[in-house]
C-alpha atoms as a PDB file:
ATOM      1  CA  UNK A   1     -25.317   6.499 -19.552  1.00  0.00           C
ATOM      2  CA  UNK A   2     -22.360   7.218 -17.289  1.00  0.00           C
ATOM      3  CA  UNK A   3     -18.721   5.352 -17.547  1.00  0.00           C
ATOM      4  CA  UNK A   4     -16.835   6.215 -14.003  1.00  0.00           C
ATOM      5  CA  UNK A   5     -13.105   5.742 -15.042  1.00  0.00           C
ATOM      6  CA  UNK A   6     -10.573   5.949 -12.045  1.00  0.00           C
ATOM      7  CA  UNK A   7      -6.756   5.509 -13.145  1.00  0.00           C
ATOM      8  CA  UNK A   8      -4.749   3.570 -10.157  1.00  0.00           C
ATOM      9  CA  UNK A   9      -0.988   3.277  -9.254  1.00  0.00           C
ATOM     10  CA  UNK A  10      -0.153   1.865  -6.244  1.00  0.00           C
ATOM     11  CA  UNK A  11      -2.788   3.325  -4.611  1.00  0.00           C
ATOM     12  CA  UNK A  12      -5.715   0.412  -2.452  1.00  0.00           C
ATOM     13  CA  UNK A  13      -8.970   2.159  -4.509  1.00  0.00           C
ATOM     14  CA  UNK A  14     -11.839  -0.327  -3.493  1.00  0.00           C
ATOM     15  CA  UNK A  15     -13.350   2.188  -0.769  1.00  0.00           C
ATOM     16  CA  UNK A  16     -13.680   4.456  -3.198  1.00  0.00           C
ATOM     17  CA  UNK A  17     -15.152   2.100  -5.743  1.00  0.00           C
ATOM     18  CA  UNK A  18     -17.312   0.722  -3.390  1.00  0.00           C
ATOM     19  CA  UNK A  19     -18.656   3.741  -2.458  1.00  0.00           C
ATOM     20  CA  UNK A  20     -18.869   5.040  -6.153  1.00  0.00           C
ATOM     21  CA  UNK A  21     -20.971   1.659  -6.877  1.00  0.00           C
ATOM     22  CA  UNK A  22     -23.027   2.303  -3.906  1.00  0.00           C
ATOM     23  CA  UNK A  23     -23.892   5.994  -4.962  1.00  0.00           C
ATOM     24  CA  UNK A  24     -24.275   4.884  -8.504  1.00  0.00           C
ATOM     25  CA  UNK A  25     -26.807   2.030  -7.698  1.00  0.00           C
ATOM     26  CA  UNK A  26     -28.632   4.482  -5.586  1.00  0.00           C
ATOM     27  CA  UNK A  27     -29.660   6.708  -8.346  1.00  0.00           C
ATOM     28  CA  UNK A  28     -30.817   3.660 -10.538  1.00  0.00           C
ATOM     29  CA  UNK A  29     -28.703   4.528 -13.503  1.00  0.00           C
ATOM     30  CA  UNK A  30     -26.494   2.697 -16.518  1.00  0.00           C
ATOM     31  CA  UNK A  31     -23.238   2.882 -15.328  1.00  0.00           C
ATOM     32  CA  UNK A  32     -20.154   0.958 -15.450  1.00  0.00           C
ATOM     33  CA  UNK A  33     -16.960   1.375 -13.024  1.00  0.00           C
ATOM     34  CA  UNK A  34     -13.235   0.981 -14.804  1.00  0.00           C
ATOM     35  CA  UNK A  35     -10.235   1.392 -13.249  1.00  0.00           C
ATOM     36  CA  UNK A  36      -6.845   0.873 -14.670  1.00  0.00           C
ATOM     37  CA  UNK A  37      -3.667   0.139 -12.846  1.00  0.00           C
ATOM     38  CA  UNK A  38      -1.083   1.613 -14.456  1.00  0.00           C
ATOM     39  CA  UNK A  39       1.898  -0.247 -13.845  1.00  0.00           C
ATOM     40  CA  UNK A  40       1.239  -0.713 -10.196  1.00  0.00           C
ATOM     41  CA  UNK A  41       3.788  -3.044  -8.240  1.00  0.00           C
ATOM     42  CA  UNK A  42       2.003  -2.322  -4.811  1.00  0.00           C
ATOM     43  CA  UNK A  43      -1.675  -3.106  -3.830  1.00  0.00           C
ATOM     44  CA  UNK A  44      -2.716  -4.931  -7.593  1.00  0.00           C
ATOM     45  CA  UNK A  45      -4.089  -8.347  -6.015  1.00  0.00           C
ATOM     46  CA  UNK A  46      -5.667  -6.368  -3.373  1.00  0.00           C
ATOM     47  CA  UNK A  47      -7.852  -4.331  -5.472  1.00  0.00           C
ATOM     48  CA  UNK A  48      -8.313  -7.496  -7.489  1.00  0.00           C
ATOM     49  CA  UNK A  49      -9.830  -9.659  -4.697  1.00  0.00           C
ATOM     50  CA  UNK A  50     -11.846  -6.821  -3.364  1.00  0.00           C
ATOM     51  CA  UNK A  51     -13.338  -5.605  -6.658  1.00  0.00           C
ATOM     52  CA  UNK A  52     -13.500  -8.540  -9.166  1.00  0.00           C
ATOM     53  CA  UNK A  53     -17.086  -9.847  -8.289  1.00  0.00           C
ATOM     54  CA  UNK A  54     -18.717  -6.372  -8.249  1.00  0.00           C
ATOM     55  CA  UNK A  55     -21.210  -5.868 -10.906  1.00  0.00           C
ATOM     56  CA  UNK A  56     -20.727  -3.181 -13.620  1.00  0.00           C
ATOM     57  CA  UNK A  57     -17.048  -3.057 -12.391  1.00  0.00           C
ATOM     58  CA  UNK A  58     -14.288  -4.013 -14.694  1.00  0.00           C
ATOM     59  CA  UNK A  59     -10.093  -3.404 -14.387  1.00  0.00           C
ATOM     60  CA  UNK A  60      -8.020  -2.886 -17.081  1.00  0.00           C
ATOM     61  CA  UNK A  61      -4.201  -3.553 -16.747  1.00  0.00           C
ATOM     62  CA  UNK A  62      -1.621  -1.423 -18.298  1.00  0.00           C
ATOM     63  CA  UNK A  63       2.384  -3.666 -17.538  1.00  0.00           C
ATOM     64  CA  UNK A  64       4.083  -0.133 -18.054  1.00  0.00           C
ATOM     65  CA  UNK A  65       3.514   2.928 -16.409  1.00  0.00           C
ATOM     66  CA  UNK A  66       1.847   5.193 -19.133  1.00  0.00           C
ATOM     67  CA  UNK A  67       1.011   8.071 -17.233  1.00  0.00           C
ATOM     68  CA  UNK A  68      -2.074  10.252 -16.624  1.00  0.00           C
ATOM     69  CA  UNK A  69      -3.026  11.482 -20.297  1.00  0.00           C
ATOM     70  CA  UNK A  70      -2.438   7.854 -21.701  1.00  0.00           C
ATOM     71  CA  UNK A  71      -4.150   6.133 -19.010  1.00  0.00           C
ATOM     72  CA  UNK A  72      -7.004   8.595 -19.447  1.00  0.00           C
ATOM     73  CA  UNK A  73      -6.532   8.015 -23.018  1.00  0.00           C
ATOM     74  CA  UNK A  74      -7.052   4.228 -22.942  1.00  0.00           C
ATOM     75  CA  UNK A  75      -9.885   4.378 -20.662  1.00  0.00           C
ATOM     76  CA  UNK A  76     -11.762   6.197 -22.842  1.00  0.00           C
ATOM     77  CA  UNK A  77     -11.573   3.735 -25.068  1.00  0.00           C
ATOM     78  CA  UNK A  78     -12.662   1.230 -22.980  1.00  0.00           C
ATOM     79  CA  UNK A  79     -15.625   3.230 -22.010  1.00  0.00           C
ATOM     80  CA  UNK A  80     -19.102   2.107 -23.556  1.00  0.00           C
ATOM     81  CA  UNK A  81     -21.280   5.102 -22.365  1.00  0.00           C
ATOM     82  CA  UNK A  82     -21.589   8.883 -23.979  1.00  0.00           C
ATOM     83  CA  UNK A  83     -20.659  10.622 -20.440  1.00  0.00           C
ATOM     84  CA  UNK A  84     -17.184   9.817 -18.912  1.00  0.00           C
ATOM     85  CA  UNK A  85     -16.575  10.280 -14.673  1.00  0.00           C
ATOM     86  CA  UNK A  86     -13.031  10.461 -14.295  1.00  0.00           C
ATOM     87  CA  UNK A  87     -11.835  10.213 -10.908  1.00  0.00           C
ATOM     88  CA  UNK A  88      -8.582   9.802  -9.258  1.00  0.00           C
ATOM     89  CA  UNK A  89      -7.468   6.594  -6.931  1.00  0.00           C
ATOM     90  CA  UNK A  90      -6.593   9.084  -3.539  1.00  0.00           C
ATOM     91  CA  UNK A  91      -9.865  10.681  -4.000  1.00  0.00           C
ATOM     92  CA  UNK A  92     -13.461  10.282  -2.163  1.00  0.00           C
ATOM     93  CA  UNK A  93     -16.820  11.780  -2.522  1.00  0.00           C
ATOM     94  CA  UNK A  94     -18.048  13.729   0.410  1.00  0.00           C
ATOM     95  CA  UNK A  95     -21.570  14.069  -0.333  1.00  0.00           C
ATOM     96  CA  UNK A  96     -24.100  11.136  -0.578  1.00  0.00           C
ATOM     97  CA  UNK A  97     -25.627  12.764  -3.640  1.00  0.00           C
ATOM     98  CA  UNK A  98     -22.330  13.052  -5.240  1.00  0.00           C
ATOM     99  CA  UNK A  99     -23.485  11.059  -8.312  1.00  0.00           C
ATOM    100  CA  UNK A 100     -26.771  12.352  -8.508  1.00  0.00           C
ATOM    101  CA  UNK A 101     -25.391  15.807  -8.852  1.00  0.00           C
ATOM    102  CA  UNK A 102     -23.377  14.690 -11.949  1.00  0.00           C
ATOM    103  CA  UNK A 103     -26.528  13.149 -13.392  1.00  0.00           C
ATOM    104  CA  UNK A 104     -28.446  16.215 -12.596  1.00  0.00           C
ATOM    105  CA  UNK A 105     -25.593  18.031 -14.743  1.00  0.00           C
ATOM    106  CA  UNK A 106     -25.993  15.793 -17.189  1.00  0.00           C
ATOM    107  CA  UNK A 107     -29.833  16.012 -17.660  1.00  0.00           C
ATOM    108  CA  UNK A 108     -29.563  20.022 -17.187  1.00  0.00           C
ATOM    109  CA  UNK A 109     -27.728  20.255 -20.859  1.00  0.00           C
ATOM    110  CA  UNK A 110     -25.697  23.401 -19.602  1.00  0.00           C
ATOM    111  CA  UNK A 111     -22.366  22.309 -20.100  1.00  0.00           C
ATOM    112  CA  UNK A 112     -20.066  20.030 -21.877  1.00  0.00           C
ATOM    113  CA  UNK A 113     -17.483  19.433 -18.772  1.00  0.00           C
ATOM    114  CA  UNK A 114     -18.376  19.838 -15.273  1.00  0.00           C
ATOM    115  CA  UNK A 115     -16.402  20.398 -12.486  1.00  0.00           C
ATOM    116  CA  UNK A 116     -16.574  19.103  -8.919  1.00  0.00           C
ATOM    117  CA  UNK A 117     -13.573  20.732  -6.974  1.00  0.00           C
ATOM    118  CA  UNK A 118     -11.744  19.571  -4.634  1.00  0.00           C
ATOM    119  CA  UNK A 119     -11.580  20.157  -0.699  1.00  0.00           C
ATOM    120  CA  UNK A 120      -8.932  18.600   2.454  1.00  0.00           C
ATOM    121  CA  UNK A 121      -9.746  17.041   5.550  1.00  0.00           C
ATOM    122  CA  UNK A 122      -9.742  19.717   8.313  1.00  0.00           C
ATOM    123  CA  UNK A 123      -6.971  18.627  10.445  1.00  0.00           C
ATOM    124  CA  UNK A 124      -3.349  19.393   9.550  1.00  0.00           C
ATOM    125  CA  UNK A 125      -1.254  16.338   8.492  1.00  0.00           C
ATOM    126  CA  UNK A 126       2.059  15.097   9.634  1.00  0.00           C
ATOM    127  CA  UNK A 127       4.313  17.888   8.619  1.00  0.00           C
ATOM    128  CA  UNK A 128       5.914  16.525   5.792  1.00  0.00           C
ATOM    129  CA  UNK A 129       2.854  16.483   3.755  1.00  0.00           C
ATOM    130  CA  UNK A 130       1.837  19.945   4.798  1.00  0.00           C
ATOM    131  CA  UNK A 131       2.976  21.450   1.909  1.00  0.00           C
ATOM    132  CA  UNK A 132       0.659  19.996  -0.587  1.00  0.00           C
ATOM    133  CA  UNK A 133      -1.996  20.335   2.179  1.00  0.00           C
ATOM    134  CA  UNK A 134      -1.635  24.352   2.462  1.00  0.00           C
ATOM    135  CA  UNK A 135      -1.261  24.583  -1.016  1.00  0.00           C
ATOM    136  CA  UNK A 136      -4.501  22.536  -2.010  1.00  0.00           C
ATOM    137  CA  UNK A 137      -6.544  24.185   0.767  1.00  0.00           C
ATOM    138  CA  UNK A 138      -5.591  27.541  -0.095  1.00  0.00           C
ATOM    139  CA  UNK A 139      -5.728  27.190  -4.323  1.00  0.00           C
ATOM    140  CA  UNK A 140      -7.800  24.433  -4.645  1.00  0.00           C
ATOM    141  CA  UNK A 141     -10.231  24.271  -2.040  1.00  0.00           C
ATOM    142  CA  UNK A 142     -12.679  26.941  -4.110  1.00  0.00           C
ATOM    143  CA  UNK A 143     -16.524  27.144  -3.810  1.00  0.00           C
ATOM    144  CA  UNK A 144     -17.974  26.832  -7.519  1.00  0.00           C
ATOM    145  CA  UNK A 145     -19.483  30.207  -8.074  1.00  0.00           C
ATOM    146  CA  UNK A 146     -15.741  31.584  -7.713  1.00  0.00           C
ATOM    147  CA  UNK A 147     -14.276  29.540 -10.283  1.00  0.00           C
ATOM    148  CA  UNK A 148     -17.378  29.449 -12.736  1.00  0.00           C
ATOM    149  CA  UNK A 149     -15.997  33.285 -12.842  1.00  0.00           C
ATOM    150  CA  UNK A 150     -12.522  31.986 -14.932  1.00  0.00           C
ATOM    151  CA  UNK A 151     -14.409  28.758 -15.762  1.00  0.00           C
ATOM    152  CA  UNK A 152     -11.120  27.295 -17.241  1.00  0.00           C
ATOM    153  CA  UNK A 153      -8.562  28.541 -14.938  1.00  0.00           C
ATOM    154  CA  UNK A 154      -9.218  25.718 -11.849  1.00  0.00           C
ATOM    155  CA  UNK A 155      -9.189  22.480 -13.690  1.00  0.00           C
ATOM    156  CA  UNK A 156      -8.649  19.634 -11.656  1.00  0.00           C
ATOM    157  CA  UNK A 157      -9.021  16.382 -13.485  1.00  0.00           C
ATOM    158  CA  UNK A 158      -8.640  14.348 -10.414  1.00  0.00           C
ATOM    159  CA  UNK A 159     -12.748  15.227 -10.203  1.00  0.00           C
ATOM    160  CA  UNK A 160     -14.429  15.664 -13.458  1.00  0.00           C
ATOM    161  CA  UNK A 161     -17.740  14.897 -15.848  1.00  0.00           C
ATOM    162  CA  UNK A 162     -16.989  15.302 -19.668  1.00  0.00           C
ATOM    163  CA  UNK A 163     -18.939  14.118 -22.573  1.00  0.00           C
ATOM    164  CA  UNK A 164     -17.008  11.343 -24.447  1.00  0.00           C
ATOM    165  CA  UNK A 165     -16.312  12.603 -28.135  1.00  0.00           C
ATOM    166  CA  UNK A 166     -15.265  15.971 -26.420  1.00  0.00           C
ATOM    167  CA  UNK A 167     -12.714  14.675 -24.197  1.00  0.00           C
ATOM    168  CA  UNK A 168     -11.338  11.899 -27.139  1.00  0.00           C
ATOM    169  CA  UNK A 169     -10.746  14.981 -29.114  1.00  0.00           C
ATOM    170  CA  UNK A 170      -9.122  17.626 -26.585  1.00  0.00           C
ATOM    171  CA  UNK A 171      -6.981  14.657 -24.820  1.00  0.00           C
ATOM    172  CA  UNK A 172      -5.536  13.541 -28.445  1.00  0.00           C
ATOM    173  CA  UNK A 173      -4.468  16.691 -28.260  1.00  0.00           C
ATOM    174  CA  UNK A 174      -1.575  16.403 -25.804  1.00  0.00           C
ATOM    175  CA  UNK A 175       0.960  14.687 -26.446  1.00  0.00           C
ATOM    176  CA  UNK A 176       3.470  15.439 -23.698  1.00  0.00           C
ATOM    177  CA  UNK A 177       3.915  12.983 -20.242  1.00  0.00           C
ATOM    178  CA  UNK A 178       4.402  15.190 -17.835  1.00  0.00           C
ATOM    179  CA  UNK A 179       2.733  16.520 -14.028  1.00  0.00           C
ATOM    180  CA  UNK A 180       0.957  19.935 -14.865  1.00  0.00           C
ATOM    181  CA  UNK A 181      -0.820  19.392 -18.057  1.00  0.00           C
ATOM    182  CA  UNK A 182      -4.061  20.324 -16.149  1.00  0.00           C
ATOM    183  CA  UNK A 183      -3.660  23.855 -17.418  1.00  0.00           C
ATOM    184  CA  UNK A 184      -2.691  22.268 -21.266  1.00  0.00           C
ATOM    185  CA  UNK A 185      -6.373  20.619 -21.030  1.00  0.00           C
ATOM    186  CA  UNK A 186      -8.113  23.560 -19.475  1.00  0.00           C
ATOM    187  CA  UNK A 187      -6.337  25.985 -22.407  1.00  0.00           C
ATOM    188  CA  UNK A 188      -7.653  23.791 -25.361  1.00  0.00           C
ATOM    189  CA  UNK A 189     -11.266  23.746 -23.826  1.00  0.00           C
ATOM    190  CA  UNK A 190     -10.991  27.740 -24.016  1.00  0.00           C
ATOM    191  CA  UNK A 191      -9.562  27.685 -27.263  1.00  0.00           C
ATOM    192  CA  UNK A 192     -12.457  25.175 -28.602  1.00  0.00           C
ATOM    193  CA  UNK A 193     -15.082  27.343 -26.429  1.00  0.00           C
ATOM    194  CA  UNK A 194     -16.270  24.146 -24.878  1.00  0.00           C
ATOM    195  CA  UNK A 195     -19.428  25.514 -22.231  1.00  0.00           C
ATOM    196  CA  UNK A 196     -17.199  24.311 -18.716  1.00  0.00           C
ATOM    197  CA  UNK A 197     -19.470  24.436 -15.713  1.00  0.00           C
ATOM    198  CA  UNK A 198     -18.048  24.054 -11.698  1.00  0.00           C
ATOM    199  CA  UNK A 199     -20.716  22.880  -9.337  1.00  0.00           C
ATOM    200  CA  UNK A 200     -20.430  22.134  -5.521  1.00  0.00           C
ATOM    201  CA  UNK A 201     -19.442  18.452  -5.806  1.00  0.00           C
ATOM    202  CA  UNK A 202     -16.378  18.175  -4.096  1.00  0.00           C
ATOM    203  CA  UNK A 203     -14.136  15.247  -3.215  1.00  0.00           C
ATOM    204  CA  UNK A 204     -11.754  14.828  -0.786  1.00  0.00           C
ATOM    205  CA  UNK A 205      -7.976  14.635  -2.084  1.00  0.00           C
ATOM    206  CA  UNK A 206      -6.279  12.029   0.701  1.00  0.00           C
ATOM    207  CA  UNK A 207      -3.022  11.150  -1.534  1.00  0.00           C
ATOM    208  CA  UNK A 208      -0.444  13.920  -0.521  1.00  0.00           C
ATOM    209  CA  UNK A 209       3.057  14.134  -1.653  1.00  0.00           C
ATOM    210  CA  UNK A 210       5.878  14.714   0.760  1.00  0.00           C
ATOM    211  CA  UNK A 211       7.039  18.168   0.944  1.00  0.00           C
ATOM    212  CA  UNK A 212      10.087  17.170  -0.930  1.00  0.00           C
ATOM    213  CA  UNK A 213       8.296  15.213  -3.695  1.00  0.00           C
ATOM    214  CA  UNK A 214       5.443  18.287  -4.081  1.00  0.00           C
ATOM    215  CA  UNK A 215       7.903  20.743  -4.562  1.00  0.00           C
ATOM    216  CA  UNK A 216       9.410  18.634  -7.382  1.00  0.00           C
ATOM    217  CA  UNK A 217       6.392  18.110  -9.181  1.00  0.00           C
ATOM    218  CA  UNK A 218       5.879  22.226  -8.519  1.00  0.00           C
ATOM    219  CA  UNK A 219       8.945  22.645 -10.772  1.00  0.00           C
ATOM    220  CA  UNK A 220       7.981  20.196 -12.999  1.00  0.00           C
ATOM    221  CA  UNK A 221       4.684  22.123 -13.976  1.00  0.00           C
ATOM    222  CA  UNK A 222       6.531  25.326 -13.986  1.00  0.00           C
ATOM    223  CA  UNK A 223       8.849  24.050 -16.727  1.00  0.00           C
ATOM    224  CA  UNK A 224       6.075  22.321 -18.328  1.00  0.00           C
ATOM    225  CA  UNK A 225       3.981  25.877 -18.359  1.00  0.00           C
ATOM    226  CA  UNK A 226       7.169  27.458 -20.216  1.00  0.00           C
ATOM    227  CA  UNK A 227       7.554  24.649 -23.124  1.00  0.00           C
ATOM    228  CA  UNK A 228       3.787  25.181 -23.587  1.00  0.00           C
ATOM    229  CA  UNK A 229       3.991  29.033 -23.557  1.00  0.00           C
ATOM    230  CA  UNK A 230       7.062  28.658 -26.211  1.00  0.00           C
ATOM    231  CA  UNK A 231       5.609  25.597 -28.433  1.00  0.00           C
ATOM    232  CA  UNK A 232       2.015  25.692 -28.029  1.00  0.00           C
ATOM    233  CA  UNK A 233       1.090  28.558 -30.258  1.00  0.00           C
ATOM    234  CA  UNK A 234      -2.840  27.983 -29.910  1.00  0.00           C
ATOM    235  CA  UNK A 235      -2.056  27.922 -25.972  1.00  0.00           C
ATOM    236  CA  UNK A 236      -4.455  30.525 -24.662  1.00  0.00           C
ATOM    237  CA  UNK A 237      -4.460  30.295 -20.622  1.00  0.00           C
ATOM    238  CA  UNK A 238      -6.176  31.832 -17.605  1.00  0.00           C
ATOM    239  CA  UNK A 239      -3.127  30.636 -15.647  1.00  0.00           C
ATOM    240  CA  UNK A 240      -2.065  33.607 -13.664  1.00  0.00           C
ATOM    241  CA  UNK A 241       1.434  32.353 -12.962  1.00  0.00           C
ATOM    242  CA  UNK A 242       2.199  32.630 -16.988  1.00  0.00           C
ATOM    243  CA  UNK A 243       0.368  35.938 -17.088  1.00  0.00           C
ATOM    244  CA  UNK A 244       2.910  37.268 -14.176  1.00  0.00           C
ATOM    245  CA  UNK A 245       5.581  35.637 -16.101  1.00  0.00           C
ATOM    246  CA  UNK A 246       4.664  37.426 -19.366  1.00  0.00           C
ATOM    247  CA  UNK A 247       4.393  40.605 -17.776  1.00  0.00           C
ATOM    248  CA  UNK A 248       7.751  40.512 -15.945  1.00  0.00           C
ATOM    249  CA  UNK A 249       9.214  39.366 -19.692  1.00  0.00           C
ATOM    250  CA  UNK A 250       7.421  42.526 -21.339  1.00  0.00           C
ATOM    251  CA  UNK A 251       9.136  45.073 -19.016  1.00  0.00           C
ATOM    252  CA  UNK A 252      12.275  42.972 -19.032  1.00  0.00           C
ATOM    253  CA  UNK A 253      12.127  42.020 -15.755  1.00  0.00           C
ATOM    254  CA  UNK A 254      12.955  37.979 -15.772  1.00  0.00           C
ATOM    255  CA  UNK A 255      16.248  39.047 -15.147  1.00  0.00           C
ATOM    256  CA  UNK A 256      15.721  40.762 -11.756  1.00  0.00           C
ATOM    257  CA  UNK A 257      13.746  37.271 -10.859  1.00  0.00           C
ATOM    258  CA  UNK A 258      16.219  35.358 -12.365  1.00  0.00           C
ATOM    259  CA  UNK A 259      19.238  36.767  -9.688  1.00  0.00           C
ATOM    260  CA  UNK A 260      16.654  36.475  -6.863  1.00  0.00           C
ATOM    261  CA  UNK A 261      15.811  32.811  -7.735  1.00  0.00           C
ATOM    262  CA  UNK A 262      19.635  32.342  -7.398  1.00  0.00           C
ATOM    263  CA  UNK A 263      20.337  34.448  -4.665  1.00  0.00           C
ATOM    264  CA  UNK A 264      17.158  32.972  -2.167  1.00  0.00           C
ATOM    265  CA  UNK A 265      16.177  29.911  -3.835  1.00  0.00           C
ATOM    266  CA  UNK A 266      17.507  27.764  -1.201  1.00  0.00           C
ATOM    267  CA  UNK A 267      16.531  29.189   1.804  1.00  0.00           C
ATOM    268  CA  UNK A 268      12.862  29.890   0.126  1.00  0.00           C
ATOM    269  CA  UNK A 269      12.905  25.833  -0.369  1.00  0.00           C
ATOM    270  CA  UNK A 270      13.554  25.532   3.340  1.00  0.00           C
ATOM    271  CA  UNK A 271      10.989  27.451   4.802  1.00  0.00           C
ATOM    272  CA  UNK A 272       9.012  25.434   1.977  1.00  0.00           C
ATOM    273  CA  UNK A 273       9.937  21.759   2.506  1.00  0.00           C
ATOM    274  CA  UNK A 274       9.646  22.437   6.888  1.00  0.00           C
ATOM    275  CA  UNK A 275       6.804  22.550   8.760  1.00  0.00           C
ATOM    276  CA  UNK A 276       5.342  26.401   8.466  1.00  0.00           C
ATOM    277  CA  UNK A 277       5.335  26.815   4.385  1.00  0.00           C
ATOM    278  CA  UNK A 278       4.410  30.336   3.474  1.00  0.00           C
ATOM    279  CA  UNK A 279       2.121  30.473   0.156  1.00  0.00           C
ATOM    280  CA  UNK A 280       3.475  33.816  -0.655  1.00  0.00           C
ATOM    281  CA  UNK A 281       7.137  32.645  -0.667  1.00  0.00           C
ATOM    282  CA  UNK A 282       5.895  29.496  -2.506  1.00  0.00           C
ATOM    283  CA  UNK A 283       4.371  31.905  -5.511  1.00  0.00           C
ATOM    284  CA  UNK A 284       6.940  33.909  -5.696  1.00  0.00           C
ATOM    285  CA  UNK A 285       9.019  31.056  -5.875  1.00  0.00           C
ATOM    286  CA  UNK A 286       7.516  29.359  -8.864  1.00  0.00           C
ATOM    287  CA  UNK A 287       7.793  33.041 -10.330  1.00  0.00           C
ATOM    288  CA  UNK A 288      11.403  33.458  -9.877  1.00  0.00           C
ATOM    289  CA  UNK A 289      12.008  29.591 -10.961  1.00  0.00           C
ATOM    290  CA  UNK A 290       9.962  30.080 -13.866  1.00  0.00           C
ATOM    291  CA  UNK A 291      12.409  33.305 -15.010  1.00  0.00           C
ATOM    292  CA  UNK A 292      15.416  31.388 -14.225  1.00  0.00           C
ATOM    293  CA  UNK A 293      14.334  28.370 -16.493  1.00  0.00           C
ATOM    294  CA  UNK A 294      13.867  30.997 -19.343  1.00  0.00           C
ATOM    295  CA  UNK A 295      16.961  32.527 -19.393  1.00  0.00           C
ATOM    296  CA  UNK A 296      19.189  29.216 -18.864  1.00  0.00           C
END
């Protein structure tokens, strides 16, 4: 029935599988655990010891780092069952029925994908992984009957349900390694009118980047969102950063942005990489960053 699929580098994931098994057994289903370390140096014989005599739970080893869409790729593959769980290592269920919900999504027939979301612990973290923290409670942390609104703008693959032959086909799709292809996925489900459904089934995200490493990986998916907006002709988008940026190129704008991103960029990072990141300055940021790529 269900094949729960969690990609792993350098991350310790047996609590989560553990607790995925647990939730699994509970609900008296076919299921089968793989997880895949991709080119992991740290915690491999760890999550070997732990893991290798639990039933229904199988790791795959990948030498080389392939990245998220290949690892996802090959895990698919590997997958025996018509519904795929994929799940991310620095992730963890907060509700006991957290499997039971997919399975009721499952059963229901509504959708093709479903959704989970995403939510933070409470309590602010050391400072230099408050970035990522601000940014995922204030963007990410969203109740489902908000983003079933823009079903394909908020897709987080860190928590999601997909049939099999749907996801083989989109994620052959995408080609590209890079941080940010989220939005790439989420576009091709639109364009294929896949039926995407978000439910209340949230896990918590515990694997934060350092402020300095987040805001990297925030200009990586910036540039990443412009080579798709330029080379992916079939790439229609809910992503409200592109639609700014489109507007701004329409009235000839970028230019204005472009000056400000050179003229404020570096005191914007500071306020953004210390301890009291604004979310405003951080979007308007990615804005100006995004209109500065274009014209360089």
């Amino acid at each position: 029935m269900l094949s729960i699929l969690i990609p792993v580098f350098n991350y310790r994931v047996s609590n989560l599988i553990f607790e995925i098994h647990k939730l699994a057994i509970l609900e008296n289903i076919v299921f089968e655990i793989i997880y895949l370390e991709d080119g992991s140096k740290l915690y491999v014989e760890e999550n070997n010891s732990e893991l290798k005599s639990l039933k229904n739970c199988r790791r795959v080893i990948s030498n080389s780092n392939i990245g998220r869409t290949a690892s996802r790729d090959k895990l698919a593959h590997e997958a025996i069952y018509d519904w795929l769980l994929f799940l991310d290592a620095d992730v963890f269920p907060i509700k006991k029925s957290f499997i039971k919900d997919y399975v009721d999504s499952i059963n229901s027939k509504k959708a093709e994908v479903v959704y989970g979301g995403f939510a933070y612990e409470k309590t602010k973290p050391n400072p230099q992984y408050i970035l990522r923290w601000k940014y995922g409670c204030t963007y990410e942390e969203i109740d489902a009957k908000t983003r079933n609104l823009k079903p394909y703008r908020i897709v987080i693959s860190a928590n999601f349900l997909i049939k099999k032959a749907v996801f083989q086909r989109i994620n052959s799709r995408i080609k590209r390694k890079s941080y940010g292809l989220d939005n790439f996925f989420g576009a091709i489900l639109k364009t294929e009118n896949i039926k995407v459904r978000h439910i209340n089934n949230e896990v918590i995200h515990y694997g934060l980047d350092s402020n300095i490493s987040y805001l990297n990986k925030i200009r990586e998916a910036v540039s990443e969102l412009l080579w798709l907006y330029y080379n992916e002709p079939s790439f229609v988008h809910d992503n409200s950063l592109l639609k700014t940026f489109t507007t701004l190129k329409k009235y000839k704008l970028t230019f204005l942005l472009s000056l400000f991103y050179k003229a404020f960029n570096s005191i914007i990072e500071k306020n953004l990489k210390g301890t009291k990141p604004k979310m405003l300055l951080l979007q308007v940021y990615k804005v100006s960053y995004m209109c500065n790529k274009d014209l360089t």
